[in-house]
Protein backbone atom coordinates (compact mmCIF):
# COMPACT_ATOMS: atom_id res chain seq x y z
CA UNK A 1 27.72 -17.10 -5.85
CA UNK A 2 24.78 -15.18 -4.25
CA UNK A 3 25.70 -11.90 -2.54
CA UNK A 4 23.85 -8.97 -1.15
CA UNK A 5 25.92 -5.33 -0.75
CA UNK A 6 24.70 -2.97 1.62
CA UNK A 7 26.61 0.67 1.91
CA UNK A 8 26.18 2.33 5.17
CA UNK A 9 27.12 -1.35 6.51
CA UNK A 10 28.86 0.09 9.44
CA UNK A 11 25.82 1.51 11.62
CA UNK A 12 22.82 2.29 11.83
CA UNK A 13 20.24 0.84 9.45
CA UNK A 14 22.37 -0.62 7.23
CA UNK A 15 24.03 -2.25 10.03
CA UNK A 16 20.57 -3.74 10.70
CA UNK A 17 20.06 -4.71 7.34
CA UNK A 18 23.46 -6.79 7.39
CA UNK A 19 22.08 -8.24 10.55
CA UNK A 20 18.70 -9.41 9.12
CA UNK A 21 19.71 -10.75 5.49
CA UNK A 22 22.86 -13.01 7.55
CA UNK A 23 20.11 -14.33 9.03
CA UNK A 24 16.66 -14.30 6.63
CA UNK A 25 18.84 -14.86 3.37
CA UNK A 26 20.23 -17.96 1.92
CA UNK A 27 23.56 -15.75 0.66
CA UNK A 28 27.11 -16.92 0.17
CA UNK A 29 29.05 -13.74 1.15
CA UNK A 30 27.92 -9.98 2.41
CA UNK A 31 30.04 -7.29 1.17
CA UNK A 32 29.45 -4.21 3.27
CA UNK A 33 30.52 -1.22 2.70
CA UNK A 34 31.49 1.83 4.94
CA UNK A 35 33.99 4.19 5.93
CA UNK A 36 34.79 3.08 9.05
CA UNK A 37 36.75 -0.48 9.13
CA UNK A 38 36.57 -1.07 12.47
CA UNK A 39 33.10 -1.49 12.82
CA UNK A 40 33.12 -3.33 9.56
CA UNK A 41 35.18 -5.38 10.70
CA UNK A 42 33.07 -5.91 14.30
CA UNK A 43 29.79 -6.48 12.33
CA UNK A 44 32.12 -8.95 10.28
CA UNK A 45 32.66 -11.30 13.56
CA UNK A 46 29.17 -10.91 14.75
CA UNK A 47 27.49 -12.13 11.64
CA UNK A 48 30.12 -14.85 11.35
CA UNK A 49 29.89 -18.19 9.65
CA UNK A 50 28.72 -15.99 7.00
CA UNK A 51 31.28 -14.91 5.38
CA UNK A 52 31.56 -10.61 4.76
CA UNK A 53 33.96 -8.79 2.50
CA UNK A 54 34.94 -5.43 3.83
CA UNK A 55 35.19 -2.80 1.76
CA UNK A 56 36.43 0.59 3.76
CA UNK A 57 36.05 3.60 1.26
CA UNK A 58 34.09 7.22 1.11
CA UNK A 59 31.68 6.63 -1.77
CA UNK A 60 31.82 10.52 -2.37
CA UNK A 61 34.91 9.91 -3.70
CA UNK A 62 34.64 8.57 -7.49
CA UNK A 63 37.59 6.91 -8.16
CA UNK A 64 35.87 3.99 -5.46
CA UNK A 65 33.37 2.83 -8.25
CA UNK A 66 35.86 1.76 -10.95
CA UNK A 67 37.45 -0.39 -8.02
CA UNK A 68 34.17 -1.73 -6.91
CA UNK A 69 33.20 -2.45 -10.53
CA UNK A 70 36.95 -4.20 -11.00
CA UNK A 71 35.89 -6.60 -7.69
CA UNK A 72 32.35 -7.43 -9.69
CA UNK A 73 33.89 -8.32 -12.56
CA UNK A 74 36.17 -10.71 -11.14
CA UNK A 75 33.73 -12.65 -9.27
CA UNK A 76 33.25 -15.57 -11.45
CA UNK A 77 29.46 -16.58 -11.52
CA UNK A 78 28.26 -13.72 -9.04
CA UNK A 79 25.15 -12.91 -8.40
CA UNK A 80 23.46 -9.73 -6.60
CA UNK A 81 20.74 -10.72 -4.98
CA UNK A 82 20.21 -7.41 -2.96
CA UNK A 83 21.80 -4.21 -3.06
CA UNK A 84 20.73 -2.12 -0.15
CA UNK A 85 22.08 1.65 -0.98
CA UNK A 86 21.80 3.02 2.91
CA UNK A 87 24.68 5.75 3.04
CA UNK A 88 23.36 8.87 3.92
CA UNK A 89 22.89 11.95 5.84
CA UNK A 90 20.98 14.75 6.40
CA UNK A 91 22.13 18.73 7.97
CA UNK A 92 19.10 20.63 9.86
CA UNK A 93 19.63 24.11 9.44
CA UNK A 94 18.88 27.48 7.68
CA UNK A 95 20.54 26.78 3.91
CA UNK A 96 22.93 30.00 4.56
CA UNK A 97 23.86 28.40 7.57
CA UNK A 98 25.67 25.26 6.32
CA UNK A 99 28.92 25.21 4.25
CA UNK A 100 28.97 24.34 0.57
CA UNK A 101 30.92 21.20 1.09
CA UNK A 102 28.30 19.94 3.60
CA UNK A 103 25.43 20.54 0.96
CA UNK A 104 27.49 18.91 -1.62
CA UNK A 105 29.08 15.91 0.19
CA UNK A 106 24.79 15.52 0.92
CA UNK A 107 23.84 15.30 -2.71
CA UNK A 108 27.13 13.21 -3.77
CA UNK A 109 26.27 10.24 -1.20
CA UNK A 110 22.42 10.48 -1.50
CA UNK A 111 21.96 10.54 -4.90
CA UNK A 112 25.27 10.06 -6.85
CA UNK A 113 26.62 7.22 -4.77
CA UNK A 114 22.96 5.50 -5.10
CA UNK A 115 22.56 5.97 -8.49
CA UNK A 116 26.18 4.84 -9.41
CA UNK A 117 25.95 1.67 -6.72
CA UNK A 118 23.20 0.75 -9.01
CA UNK A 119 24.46 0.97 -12.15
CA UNK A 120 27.68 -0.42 -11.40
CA UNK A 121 25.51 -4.39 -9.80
CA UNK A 122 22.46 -4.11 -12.22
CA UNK A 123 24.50 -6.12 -14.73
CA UNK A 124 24.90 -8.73 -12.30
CA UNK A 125 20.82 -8.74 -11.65
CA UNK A 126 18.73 -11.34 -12.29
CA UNK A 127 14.96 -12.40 -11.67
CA UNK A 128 14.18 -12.45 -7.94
CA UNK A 129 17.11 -9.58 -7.32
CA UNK A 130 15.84 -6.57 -5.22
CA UNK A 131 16.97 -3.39 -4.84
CA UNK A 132 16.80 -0.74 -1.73
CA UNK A 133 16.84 2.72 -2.24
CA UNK A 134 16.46 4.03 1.63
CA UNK A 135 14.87 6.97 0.81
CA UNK A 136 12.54 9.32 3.21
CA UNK A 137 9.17 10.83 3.85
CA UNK A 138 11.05 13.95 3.54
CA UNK A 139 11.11 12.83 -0.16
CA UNK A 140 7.18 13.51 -0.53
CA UNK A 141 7.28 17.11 -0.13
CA UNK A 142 9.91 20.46 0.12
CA UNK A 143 10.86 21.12 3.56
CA UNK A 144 12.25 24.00 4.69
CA UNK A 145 15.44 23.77 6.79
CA UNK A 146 15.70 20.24 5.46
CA UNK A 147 16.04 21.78 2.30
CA UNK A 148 18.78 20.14 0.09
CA UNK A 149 18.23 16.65 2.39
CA UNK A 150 14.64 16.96 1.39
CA UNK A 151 15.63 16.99 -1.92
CA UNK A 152 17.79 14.38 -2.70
CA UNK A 153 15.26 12.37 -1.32
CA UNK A 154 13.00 13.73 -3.76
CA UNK A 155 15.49 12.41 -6.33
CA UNK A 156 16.19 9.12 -5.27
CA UNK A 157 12.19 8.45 -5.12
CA UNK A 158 11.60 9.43 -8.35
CA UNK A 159 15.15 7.64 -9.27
CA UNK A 160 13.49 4.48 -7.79
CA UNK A 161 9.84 4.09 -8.62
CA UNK A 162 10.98 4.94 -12.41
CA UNK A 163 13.80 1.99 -12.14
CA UNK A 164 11.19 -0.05 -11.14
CA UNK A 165 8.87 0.24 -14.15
CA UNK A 166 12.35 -0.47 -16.16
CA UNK A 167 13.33 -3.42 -14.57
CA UNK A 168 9.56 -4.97 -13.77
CA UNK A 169 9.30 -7.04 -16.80
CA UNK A 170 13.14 -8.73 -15.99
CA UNK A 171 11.97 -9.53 -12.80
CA UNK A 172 14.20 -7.25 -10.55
CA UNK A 173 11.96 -5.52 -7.70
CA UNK A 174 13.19 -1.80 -6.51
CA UNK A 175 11.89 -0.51 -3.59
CA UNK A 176 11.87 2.88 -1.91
CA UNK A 177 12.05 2.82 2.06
CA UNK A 178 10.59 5.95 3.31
CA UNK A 179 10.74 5.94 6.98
CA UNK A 180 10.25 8.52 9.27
CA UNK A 181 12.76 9.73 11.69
CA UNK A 182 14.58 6.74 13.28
CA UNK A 183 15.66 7.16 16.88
CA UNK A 184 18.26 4.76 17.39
CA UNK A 185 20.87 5.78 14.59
CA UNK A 186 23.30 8.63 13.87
CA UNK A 187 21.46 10.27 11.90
CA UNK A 188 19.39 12.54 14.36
CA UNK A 189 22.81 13.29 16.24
CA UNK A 190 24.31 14.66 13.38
CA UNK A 191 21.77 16.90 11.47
CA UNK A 192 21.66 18.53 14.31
CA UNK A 193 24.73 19.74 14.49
CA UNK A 194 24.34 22.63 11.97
CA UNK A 195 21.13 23.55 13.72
CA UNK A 196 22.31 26.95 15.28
CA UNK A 197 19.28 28.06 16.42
CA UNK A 198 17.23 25.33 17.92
CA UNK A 199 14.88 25.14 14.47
CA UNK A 200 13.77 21.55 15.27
CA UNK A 201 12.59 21.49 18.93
CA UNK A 202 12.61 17.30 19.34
CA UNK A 203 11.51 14.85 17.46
CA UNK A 204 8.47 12.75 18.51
CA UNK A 205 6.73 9.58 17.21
CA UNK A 206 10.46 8.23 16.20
CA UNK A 207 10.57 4.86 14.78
CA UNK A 208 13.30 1.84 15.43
CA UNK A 209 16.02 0.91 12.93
CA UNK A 210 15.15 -2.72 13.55
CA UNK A 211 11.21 -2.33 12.49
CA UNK A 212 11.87 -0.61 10.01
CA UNK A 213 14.81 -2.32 8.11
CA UNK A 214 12.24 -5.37 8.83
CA UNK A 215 9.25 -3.93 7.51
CA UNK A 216 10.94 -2.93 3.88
CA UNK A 217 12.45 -6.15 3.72
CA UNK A 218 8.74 -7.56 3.60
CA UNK A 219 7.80 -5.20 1.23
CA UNK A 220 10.80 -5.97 -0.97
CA UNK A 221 9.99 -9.55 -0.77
CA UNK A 222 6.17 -8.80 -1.70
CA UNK A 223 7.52 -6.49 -4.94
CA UNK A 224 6.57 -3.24 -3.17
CA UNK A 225 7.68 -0.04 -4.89
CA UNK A 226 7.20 2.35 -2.29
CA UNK A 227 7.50 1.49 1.44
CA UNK A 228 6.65 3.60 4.43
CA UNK A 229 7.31 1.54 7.53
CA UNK A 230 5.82 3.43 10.40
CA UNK A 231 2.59 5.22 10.68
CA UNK A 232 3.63 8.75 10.93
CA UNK A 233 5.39 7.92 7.08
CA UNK A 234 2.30 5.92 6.15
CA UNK A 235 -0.25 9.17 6.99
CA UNK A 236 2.90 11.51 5.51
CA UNK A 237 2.46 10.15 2.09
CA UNK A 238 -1.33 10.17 2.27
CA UNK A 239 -1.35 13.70 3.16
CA UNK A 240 1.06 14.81 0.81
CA UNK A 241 -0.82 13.06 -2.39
CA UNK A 242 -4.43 15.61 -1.21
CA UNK A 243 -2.81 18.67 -0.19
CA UNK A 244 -1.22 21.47 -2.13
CA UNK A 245 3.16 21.53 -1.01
CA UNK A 246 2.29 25.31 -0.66
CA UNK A 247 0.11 24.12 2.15
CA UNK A 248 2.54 21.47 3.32
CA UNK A 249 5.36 23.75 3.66
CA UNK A 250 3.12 25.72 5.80
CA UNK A 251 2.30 23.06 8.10
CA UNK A 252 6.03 21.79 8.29
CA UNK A 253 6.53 24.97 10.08
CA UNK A 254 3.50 24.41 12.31
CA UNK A 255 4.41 21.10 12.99
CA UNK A 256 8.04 21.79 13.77
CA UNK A 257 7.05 24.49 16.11
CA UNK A 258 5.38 22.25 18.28
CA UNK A 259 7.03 19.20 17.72
């Protein structure tokens, strides 16, 4: 049985991601994971006749993993043919500013919940399995008043691109999607919400969920270890593999002034 699991299933780009493999993929079942059932279960009936296990949990809580291991295990003959780790979230704001369970819920879903997704369906990897790590251009550089988001980033890039020397030669591609800002999620709507004091003025040249989940699928496909999508994240990395990051930082406040 050939499955793909996608975390964050319930919006945004993972929702897209659900959206594109029901219909690019030859795949026997989905299982998408999210908090929020009801729109699960929604993305369930719109991607019908294939079929989609829900799975409604908060993977900063660790006593989900053993479960989801338990559900791998008794899938006779299953196969992962994608794992697309898409939870997240971000907080804009001055690091004093936002509360400690905030910052920490932050580094449990973007890195711990990736890392232990991963671990948990590698042993149910073969050749021509591909992994997503939906990473950031905020992972190429520090960033001030993205500070912690900026970093797990950091983490699950370096996470990634080593994985993907590892599991090269057994013919398992990983892939790290670093987009830049995408307009037509949650994810602008809420990491704003600890910005007190206006620190990000707008947010310009904003990609689309759809071109970009669409995009890093084609890179996946072509065994591309690091994708940026859009131009703005395709000139990011460029810039940031020249210049010093004591210079970066520097123009992150420039460009954030203006922006």
């Amino acid at each position: 049985m050939n499955i793909a699991i996608i975390t964050g299933a319930s919006s945004g780009l993972g929702r897209e991601y659900a959206r594109l493999l029901a219909s690019e993929e030859t795949l026997d079942e989905l299982w998408l994971i999210a908090r929020r059932r009801d729109l699960l279960e929604s993305l369930a009936q719109e991607l019908s006749p294939v079929p989609c296990r829900i799975f409604s949990c908060d993977l900063t809580q660790e006593t989900v993993f053993p479960a989801l291991q338990q559900q791998l295990a008794q899938s006779a003959g299953l196969e992962v043919r994608w794992l697309i780790n898409a939870a997240g979230f971000g907080r804009i704001g001055i690091s004093s500013d936002i509360n400690l369970t905030d910052l920490s819920r932050m580094i449990d879903l973007n890195c711990r919940a990736a890392m232990s997704m991963t671990q948990l369906t590698l042993p149910f990897m073969s050749a021509g399995s591909h992994i997503l790590q939906i990473c950031s251009c905020a992972a190429f550089q520090p960033i001030p008043y993205l500070a912690v988001y900026a970093a797990t980033k950091s983490f699950l890039l370096s996470y990634s691109r080593a994985l993907s020397a590892e599991l090269r030669p057994q013919g398992i591609g990983v892939t790290a999607v670093c987009p830049y800002w995408i307009r037509d999620t949650e994810f602008i709507s809420q990491a704003i919400r600890t910005d007190k004091t206006g620190l990000f003025h707008g947010f310009p040249f904003t990609c689309t969920k759809h071109e970009t989940a669409l995009r890093s699928l084609r890179a996946a496909r072509s065994h591309i270890e690091v994708c940026t999508p859009d131009l703005v994240s395709f000139l990011h990395r460029i810039l940031t593999s020249i210049l010093p990051h004591g210079m970066l930082v520097h123009l992150s406040k420039i460009y954030r002034y203006f922006a």
